[in-house]
PDB file of N, CA and C in Angstrom:
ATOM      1  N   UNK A   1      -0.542  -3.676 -13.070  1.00  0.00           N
ATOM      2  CA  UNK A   1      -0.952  -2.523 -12.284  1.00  0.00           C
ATOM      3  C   UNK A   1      -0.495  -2.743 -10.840  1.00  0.00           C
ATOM      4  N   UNK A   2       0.286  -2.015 -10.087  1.00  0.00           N
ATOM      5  CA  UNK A   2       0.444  -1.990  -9.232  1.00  0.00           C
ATOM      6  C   UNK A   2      -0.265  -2.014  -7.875  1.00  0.00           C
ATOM      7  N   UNK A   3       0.066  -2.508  -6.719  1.00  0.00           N
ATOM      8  CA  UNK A   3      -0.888  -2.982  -5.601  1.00  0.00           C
ATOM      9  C   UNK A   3      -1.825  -1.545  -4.971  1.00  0.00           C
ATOM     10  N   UNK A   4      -1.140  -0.843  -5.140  1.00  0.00           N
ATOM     11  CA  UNK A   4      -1.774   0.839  -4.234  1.00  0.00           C
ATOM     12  C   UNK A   4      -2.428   1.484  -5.315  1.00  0.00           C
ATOM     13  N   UNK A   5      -2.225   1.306  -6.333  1.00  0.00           N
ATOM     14  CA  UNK A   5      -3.290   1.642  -7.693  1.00  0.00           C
ATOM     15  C   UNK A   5      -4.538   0.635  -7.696  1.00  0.00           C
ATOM     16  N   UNK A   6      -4.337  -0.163  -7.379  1.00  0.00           N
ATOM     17  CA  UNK A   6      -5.697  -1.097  -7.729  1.00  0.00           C
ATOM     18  C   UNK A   6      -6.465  -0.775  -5.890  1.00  0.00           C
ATOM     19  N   UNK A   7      -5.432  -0.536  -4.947  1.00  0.00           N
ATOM     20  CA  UNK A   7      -6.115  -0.011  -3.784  1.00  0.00           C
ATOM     21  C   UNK A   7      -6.406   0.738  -4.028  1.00  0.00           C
ATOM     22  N   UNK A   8      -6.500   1.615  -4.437  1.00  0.00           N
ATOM     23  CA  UNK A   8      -6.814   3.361  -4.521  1.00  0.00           C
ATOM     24  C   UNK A   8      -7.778   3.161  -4.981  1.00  0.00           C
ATOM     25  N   UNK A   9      -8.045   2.876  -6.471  1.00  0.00           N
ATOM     26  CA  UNK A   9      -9.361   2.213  -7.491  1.00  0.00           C
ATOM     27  C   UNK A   9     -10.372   1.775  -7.077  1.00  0.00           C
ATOM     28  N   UNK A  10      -9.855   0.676  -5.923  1.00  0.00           N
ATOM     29  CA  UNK A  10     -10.997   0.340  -4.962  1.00  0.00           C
ATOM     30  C   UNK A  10     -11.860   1.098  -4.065  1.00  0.00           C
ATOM     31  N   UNK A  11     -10.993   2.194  -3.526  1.00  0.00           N
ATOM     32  CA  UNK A  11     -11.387   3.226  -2.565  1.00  0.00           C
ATOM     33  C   UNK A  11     -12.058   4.519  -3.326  1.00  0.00           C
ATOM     34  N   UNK A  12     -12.162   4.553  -4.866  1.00  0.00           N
ATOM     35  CA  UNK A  12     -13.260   5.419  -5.584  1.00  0.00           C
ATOM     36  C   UNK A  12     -12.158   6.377  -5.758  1.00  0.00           C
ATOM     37  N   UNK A  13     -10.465   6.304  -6.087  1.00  0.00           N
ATOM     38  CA  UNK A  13      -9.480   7.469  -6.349  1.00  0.00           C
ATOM     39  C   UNK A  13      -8.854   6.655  -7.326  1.00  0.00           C
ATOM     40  N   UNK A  14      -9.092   7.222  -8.445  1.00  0.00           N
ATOM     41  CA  UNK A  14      -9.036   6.571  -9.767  1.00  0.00           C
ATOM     42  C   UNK A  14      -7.485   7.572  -9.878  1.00  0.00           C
ATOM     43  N   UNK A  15      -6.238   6.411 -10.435  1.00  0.00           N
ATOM     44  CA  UNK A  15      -5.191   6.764 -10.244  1.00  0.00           C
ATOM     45  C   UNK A  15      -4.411   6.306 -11.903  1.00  0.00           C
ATOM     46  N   UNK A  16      -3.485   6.506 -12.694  1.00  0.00           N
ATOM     47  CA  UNK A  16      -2.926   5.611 -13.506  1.00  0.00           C
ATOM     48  C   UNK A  16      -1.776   5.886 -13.401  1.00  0.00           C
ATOM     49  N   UNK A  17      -0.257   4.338 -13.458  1.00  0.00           N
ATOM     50  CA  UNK A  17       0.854   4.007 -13.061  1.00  0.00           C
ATOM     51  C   UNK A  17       1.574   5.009 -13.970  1.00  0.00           C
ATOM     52  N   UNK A  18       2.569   5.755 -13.818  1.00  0.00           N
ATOM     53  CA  UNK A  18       3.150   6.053 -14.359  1.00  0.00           C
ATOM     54  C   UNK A  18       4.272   5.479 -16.042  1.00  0.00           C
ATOM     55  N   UNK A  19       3.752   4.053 -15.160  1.00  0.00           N
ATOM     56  CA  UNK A  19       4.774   3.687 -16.718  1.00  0.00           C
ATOM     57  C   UNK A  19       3.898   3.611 -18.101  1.00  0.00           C
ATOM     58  N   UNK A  20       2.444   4.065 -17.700  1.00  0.00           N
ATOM     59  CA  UNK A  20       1.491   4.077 -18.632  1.00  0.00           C
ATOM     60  C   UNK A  20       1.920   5.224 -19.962  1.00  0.00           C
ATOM     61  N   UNK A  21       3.048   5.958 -19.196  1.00  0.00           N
ATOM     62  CA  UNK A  21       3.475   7.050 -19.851  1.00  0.00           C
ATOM     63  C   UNK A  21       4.833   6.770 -20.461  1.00  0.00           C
ATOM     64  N   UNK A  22       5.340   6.039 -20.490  1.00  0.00           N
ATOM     65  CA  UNK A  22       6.918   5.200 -20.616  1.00  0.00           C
ATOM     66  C   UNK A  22       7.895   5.150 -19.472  1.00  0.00           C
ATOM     67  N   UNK A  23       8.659   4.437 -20.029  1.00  0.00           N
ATOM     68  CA  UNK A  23      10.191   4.197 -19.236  1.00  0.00           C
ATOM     69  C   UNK A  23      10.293   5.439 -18.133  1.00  0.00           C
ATOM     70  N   UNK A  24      10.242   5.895 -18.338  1.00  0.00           N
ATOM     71  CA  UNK A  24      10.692   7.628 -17.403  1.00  0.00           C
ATOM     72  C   UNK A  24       9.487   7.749 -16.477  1.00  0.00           C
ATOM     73  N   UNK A  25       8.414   6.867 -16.326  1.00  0.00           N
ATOM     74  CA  UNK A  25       7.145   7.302 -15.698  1.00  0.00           C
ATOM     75  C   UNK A  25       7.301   6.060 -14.801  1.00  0.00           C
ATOM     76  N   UNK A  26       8.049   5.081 -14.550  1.00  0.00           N
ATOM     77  CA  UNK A  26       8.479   4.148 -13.680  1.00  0.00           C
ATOM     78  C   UNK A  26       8.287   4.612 -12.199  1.00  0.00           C
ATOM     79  N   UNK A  27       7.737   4.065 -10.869  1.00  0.00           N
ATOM     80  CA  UNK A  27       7.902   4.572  -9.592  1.00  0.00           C
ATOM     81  C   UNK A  27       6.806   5.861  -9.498  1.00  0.00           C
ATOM     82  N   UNK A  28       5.869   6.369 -10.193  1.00  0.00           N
ATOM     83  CA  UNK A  28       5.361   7.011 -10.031  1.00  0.00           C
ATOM     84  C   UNK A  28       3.949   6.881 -10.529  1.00  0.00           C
ATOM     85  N   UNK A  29       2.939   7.564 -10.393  1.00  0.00           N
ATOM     86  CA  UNK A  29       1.706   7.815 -10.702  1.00  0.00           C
ATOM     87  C   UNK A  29       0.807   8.806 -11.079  1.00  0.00           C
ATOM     88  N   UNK A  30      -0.227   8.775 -12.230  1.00  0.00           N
ATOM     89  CA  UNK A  30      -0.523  10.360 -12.665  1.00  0.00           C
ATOM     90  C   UNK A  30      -1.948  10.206 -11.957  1.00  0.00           C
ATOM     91  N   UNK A  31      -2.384  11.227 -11.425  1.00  0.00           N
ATOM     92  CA  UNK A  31      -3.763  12.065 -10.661  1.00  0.00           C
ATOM     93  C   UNK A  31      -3.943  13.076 -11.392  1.00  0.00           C
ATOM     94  N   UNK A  32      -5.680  13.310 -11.255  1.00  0.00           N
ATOM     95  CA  UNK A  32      -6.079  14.421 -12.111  1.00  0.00           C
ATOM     96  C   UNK A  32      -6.684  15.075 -11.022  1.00  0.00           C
ATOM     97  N   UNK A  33      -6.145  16.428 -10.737  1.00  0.00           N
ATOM     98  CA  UNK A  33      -7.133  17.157  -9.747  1.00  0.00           C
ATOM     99  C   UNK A  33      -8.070  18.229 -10.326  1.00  0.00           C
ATOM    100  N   UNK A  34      -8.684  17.977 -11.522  1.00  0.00           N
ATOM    101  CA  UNK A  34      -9.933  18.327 -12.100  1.00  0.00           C
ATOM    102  C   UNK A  34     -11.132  18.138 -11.443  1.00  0.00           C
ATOM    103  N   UNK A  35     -11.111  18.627 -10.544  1.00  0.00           N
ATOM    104  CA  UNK A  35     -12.345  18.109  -9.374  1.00  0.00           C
ATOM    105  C   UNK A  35     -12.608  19.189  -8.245  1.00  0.00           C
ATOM    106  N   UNK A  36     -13.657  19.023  -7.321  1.00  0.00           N
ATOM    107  CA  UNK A  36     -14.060  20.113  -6.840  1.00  0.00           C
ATOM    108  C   UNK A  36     -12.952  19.747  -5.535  1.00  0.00           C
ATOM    109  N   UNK A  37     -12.553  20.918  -4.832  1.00  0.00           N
ATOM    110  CA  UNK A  37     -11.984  20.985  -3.665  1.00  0.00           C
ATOM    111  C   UNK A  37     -12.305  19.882  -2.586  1.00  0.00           C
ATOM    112  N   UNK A  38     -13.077  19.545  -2.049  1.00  0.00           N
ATOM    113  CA  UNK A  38     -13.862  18.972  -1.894  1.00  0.00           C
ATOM    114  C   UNK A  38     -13.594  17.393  -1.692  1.00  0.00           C
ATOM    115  N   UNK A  39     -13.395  16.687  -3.046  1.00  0.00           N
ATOM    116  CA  UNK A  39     -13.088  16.080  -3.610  1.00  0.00           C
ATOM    117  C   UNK A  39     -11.595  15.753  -3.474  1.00  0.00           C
ATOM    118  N   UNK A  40     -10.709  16.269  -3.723  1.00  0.00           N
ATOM    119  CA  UNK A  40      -9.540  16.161  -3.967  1.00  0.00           C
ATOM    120  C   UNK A  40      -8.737  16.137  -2.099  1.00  0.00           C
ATOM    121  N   UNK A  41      -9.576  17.034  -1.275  1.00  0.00           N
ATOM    122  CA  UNK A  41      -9.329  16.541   0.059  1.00  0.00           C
ATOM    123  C   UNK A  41      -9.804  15.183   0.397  1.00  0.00           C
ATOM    124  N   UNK A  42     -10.642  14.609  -0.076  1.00  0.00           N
ATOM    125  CA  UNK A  42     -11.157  12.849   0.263  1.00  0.00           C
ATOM    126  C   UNK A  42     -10.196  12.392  -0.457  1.00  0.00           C
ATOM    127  N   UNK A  43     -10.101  12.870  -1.390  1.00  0.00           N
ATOM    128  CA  UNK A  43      -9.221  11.534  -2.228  1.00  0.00           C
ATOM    129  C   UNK A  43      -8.006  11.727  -1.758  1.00  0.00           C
ATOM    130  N   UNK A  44      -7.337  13.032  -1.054  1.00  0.00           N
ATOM    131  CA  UNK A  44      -5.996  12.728  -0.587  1.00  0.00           C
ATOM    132  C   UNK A  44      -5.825  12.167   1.098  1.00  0.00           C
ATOM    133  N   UNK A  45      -6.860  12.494   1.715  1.00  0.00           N
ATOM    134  CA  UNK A  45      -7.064  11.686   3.190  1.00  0.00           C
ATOM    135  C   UNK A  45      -7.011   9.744   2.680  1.00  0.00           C
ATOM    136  N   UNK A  46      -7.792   9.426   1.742  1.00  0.00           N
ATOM    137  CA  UNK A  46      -7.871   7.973   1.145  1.00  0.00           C
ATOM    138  C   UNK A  46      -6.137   7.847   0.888  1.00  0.00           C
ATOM    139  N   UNK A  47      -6.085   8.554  -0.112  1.00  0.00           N
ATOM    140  CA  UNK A  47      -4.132   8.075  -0.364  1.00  0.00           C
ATOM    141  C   UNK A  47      -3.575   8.103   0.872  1.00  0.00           C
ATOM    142  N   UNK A  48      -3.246   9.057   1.849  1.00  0.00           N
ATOM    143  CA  UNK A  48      -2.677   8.868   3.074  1.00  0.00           C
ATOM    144  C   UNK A  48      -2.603   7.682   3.295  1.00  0.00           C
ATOM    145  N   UNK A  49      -4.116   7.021   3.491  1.00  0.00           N
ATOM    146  CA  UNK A  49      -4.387   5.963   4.565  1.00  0.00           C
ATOM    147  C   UNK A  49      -3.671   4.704   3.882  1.00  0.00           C
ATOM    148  N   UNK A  50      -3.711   4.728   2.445  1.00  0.00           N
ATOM    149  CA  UNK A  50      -3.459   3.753   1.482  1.00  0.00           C
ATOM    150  C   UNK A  50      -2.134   3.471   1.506  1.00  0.00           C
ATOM    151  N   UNK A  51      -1.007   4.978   1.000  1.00  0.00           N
ATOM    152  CA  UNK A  51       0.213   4.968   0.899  1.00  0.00           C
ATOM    153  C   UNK A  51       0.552   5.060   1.989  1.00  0.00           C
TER     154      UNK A  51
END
């Protein structure tokens, strides 16, 4: 698992690596924005700070 995924995880923005998905999902990461507005503004101010 990559270093900014297990940061993120830490920071309560539950993230999974893209290669969880295969070869083609390399360099990237899947987010679920199933969540209230709200929500999805914290968790993207947290990624900022992270990435």
């Amino acid at each position: 698992e990559p270093e900014y995924a297990q940061q993120l995880i830490a920071n309560g923005v539950v993230v999974v690596p893209g290669e969880a998905f295969g070869e083609g999902g390399a360099g990237h990461m899947r987010i679920s924005y199933a969540t209230s507005m709200q929500n999805i503004k914290k968790a993207m101010k947290i990624m900022e700070e992270i990435l």
